[in-house]
Protein backbone atom coordinates (compact mmCIF):
# COMPACT_ATOMS: atom_id res chain seq x y z
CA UNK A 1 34.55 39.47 24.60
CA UNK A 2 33.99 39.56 20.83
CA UNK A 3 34.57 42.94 18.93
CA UNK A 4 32.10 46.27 19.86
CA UNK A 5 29.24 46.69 16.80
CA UNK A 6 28.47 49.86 15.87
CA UNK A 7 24.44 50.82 16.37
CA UNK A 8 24.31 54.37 16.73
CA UNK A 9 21.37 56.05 14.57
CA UNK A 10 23.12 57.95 13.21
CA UNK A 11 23.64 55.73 9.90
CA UNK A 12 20.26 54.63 9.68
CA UNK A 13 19.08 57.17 6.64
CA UNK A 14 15.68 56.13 6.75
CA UNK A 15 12.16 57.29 8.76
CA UNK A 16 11.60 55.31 12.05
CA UNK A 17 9.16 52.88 12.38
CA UNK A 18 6.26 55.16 12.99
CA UNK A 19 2.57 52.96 12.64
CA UNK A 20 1.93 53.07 8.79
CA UNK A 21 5.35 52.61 6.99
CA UNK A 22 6.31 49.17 8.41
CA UNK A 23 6.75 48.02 4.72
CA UNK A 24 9.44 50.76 3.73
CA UNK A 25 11.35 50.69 7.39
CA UNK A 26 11.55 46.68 7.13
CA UNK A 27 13.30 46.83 3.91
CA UNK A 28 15.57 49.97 5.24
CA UNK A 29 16.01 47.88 8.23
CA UNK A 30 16.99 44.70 7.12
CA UNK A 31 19.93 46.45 4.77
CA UNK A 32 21.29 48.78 7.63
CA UNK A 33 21.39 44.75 9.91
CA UNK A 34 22.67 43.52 6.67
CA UNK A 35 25.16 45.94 6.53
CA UNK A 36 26.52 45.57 9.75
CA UNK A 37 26.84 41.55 9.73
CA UNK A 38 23.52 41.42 11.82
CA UNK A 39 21.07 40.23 9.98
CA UNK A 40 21.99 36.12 10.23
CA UNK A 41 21.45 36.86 14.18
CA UNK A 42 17.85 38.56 13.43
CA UNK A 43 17.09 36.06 11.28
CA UNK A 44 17.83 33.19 12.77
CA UNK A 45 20.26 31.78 10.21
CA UNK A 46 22.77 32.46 12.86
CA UNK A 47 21.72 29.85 15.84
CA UNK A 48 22.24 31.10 19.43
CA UNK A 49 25.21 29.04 20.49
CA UNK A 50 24.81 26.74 23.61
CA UNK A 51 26.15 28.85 27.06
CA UNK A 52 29.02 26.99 28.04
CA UNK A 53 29.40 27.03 32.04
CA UNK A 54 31.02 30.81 33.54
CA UNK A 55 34.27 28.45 34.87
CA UNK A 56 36.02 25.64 33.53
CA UNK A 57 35.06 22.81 35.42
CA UNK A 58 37.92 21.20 36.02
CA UNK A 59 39.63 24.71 37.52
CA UNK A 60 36.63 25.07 39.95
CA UNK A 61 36.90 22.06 41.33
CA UNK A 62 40.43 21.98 42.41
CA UNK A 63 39.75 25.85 43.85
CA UNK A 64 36.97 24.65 45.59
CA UNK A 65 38.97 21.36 47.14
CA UNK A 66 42.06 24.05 47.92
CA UNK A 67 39.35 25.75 49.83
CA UNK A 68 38.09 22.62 51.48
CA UNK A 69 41.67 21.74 52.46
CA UNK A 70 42.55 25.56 53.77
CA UNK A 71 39.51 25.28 56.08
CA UNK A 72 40.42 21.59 57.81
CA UNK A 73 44.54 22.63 57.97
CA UNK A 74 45.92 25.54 56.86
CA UNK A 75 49.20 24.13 57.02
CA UNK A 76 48.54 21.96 54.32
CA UNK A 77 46.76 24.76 52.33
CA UNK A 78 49.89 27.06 52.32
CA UNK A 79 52.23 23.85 51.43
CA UNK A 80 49.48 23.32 48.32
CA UNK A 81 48.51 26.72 46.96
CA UNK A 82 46.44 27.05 44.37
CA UNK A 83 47.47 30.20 41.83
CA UNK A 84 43.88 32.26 41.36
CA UNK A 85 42.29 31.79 37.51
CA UNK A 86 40.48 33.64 35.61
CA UNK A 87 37.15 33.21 35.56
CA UNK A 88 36.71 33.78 31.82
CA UNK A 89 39.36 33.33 29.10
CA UNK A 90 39.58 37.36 28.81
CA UNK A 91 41.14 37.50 32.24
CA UNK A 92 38.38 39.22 33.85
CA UNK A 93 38.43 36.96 36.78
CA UNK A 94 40.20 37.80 40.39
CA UNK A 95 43.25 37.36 40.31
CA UNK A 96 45.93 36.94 37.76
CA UNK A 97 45.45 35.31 34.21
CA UNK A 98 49.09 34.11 33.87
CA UNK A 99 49.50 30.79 32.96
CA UNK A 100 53.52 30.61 33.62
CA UNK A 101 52.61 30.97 37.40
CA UNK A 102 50.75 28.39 37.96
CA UNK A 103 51.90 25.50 40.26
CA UNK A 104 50.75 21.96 41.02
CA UNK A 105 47.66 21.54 43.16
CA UNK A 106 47.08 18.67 45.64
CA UNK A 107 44.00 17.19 45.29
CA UNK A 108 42.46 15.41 48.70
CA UNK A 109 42.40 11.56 47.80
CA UNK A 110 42.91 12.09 44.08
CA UNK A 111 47.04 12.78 43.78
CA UNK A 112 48.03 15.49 42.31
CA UNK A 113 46.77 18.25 39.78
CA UNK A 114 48.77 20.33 37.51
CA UNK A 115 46.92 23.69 36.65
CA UNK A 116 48.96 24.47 33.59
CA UNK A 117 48.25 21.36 31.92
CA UNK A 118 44.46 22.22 32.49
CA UNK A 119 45.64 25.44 30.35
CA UNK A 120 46.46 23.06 27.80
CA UNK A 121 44.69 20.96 27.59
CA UNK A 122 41.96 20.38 24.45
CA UNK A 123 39.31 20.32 26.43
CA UNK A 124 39.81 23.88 28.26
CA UNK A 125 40.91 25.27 24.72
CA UNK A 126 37.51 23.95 23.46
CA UNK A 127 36.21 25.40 26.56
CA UNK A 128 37.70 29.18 25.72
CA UNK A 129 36.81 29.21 21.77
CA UNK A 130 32.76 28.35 23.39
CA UNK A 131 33.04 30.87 25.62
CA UNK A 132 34.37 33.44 22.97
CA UNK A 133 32.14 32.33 20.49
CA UNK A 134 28.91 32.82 22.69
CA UNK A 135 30.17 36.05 23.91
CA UNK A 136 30.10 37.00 20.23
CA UNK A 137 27.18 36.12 19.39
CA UNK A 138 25.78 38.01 22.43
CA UNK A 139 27.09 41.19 21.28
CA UNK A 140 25.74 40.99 18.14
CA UNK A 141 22.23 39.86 19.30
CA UNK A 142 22.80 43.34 21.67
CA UNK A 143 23.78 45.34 18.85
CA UNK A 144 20.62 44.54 16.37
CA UNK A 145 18.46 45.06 19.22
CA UNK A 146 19.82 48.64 19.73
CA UNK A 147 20.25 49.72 16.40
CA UNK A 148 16.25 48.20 15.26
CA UNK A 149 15.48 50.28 18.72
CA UNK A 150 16.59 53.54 17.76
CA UNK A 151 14.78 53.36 14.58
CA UNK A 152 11.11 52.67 15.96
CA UNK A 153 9.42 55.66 17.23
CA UNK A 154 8.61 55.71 21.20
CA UNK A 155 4.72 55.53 20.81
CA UNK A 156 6.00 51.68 19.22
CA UNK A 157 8.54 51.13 21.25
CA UNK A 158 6.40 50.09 24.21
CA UNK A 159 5.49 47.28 22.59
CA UNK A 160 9.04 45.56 22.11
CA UNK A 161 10.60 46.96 25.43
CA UNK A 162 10.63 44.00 27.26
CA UNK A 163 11.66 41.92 24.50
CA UNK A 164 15.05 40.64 25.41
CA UNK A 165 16.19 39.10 22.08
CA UNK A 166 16.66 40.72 18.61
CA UNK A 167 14.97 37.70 16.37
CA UNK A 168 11.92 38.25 18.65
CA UNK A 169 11.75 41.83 17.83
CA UNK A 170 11.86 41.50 14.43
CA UNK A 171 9.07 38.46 14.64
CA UNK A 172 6.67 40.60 16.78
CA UNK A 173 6.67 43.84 14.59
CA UNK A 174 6.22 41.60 11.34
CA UNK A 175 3.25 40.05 13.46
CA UNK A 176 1.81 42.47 14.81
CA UNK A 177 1.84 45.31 11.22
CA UNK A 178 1.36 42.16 8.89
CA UNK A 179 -1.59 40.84 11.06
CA UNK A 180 -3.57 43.38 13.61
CA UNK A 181 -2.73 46.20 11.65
CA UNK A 182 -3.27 44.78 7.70
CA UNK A 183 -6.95 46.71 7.41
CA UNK A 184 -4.43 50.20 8.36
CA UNK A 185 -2.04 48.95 6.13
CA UNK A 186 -4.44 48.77 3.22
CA UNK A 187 -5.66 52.16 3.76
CA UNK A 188 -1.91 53.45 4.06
CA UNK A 189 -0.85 51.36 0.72
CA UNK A 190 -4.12 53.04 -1.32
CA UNK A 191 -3.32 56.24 0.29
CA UNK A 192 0.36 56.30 -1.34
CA UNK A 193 -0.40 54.50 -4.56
CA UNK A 194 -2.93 57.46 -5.85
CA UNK A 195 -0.19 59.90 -4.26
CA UNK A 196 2.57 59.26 -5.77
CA UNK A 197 3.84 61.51 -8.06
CA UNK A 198 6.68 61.51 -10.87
CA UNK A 199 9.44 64.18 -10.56
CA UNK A 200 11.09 63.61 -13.80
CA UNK A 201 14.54 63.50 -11.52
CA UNK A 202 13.86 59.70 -10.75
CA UNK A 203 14.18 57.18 -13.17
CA UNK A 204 11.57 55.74 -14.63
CA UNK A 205 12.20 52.52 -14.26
CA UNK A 206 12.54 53.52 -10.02
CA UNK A 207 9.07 55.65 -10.82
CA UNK A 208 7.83 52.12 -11.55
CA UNK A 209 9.46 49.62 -8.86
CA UNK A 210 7.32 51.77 -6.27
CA UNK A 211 4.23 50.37 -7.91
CA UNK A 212 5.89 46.64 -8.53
CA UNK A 213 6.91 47.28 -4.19
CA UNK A 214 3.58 48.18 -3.77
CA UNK A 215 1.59 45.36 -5.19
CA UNK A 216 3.44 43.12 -2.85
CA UNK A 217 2.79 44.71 -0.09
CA UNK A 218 -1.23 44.67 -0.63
CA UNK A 219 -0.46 40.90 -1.15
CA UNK A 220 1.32 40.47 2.02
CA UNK A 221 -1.67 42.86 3.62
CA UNK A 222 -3.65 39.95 2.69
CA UNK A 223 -5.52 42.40 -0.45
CA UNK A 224 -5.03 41.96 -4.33
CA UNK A 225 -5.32 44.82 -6.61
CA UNK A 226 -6.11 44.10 -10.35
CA UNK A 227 -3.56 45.10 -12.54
CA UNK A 228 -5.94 47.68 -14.55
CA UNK A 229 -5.96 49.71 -10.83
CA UNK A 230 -2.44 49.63 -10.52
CA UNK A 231 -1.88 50.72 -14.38
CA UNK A 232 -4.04 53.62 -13.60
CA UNK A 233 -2.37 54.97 -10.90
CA UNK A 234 0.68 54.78 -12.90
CA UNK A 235 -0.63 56.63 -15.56
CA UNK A 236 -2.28 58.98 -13.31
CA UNK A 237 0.98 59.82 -11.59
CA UNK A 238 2.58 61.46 -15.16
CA UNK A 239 3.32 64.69 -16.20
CA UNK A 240 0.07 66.22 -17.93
CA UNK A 241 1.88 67.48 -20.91
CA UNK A 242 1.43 67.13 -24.22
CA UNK A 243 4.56 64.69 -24.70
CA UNK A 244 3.57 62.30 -21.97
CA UNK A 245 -0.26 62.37 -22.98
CA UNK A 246 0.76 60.92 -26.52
CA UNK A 247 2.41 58.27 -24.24
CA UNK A 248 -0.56 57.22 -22.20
């Protein structure tokens, strides 16, 4: 099994996905996946890895001709035992895992078969690094589903819950906010671009990314705004005193 991620909430800093701030929580949630060595999985930059079979072949087959054998003469079986293998290179099949134990296996019409050199062999170490490597990825896919999970709200929820990979998550709420929901988004993006307000705490060059953030995301929305609008708002959003109204 590859490593445990860490997705509790409890380091996302940021508003769950709630209806109308899909623009805001994708860019918060794409840094906490970044963060965490996730995003390539959500992304699909990191591929899905082909599942390799649960047992190496060549270890099934002689435990299921052992079993064959113990059934027709069990005299022959105990002469021939076959030392029980893990199912999985992590050991977490029946039996033991140690390699040092095992003995030769006869094989019914085929000679004889030596288990440790299966342990050995290339093909069962290229076997083990697949299986590891799959694992891995699984965990991760797991672990950006949670943590994108537990920062959507449950009213949106429903509509990812039987989604059973995290790239298909992601895919579906960019659909779904960027598409169904642009004419809301509009509205929303309006709705914070005449609210927005300058503390004088912020810089000022922050004070104007959230108008540079917001043009995009009327452009992604599928609406321009003219640059005089957008200017305007800026302006509007000011102190009214009498040093910043020599600056406007």
């Amino acid at each position: 099994m590859g490593p445990a991620v860490d997705s509790s909430s409890e380091t996302l800093q940021f508003p769950k996905l709630n209806g109308s701030n899909y623009h805001t929580w994708a860019d918060n949630m794409k840094s906490a996946l970044q963060a965490k060595s996730l995003w390539g999985v959500v992304s699909g930059r990191e591929r899905r890895p082909p599942e390799p079979p649960a047992d190496y072949p060549k270890l099934a087959a002689a435990s299921t001709t052992y079993a064959s054998v113990a059934a027709t003469s069990p005299s022959a079986a105990s002469a021939t035992a076959v030392p029980t293998v893990p199912s999985t290179p992590s050991g977490k099949g029946k039996g033991s895992s140690s390699v040092a134990g095992a003995s030769k296996t006869t094989t019914a019409g085929s000679g004889t078969v030596d288990v440790f050199d299966i342990f050995q062999s290339k093909e069962y170490r290229s076997w083990e690094l697949a299986v590891k490597r799959y694992e891995k990825w699984l965990n991760k896919d797991d672990a950006a589903m949670g943590l994108m999970r537990n920062a959507i709200e449950y009213m949106q929820r429903e509509s990812v819950i039987s989604i059973d990979n995290s790239q298909s998550i992601w895919d579906h709420l960019r659909t779904n906010f960027l598409g169904q929901h642009s004419g809301i988004n509009v509205y929303y993006h309006y709705q914070q671009l005449y609210s927005k307000k300058w503390d004088g705490i912020l810089l000022i060059s922050d004070h104007i990314g959230f108008y540079m953030n917001i043009c995009r995301r009327f452009i992604e929305a599928g609406h321009r705004v003219d640059d005089i609008t957008i200017v305007n708002a800026l302006l509007l959003s000011l102190p009214r005193t009498p040093t910043w109204e020599v600056v406007k």
